[in-house]
Protein backbone atom coordinates (compact mmCIF):
# COMPACT_ATOMS: atom_id res chain seq x y z
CA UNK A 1 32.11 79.59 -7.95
CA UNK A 2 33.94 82.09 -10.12
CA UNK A 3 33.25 86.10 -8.41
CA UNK A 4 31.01 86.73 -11.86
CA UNK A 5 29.88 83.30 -12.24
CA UNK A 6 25.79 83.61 -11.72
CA UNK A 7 26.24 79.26 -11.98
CA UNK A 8 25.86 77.14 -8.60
CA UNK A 9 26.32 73.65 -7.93
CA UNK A 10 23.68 71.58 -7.19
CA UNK A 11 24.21 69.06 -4.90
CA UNK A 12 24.06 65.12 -6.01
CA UNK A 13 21.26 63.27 -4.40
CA UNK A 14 22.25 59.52 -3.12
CA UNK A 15 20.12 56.53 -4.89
CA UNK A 16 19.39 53.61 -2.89
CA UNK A 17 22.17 51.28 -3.75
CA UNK A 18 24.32 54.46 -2.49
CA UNK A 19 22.59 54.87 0.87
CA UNK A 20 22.64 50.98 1.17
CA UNK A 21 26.28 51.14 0.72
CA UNK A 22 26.98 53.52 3.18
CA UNK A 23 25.47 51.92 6.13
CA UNK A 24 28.19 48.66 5.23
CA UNK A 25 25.95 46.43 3.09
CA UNK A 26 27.76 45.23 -0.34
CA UNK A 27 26.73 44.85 -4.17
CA UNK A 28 26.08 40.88 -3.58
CA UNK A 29 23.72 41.90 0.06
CA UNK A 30 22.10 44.55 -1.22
CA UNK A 31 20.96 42.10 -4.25
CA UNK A 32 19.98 39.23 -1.76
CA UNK A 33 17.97 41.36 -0.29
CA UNK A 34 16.53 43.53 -3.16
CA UNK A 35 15.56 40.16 -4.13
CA UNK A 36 14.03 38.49 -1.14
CA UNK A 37 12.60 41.46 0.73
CA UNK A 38 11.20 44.53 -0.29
CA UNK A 39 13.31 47.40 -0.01
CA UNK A 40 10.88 50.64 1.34
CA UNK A 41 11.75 54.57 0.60
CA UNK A 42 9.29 56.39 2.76
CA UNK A 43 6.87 53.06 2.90
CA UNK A 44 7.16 52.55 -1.26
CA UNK A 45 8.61 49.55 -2.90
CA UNK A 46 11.57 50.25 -4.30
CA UNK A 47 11.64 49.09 -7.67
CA UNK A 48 15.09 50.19 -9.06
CA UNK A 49 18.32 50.71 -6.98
CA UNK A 50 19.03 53.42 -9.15
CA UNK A 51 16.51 55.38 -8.00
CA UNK A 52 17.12 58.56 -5.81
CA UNK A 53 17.02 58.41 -2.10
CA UNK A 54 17.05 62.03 -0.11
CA UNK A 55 19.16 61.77 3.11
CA UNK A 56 16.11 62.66 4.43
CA UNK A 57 13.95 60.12 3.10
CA UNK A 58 13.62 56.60 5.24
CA UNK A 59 14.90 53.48 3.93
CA UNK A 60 14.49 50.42 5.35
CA UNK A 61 14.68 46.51 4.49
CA UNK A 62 10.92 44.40 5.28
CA UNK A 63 12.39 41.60 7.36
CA UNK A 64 11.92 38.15 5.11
């Protein structure tokens, strides 16, 4: 931030395919399982990958 600049930065919020890829899972497992298994943000259905996920939000995989 420039010493007159009244601008901040705003930091990015993971989706769910990011937070899914952090923990080791890749673009082919996370679609298996997006596919066979609901995917859960805080006990909703995730419905798009795409969608943000807060670090401090819970994500989990419904076992199949």
């Amino acid at each position: 931030m420039a010493e007159n600049d009244d601008t901040f930065e705003v930091a990015a919020v993971p989706h769910v395919i990011d937070r899914l890829r952090a923990v080791g899972l890749s673009g082919d497992r996370i679609q298996q399982h997006f596919h066979a298994a609901p995917i859960r943000l805080d006990g909703q259905q995730v419905a798009d990958l795409d969608q943000p996920a807060p670090a401090a939000s819970r994500l989990m995989i419904d076992p199949s």
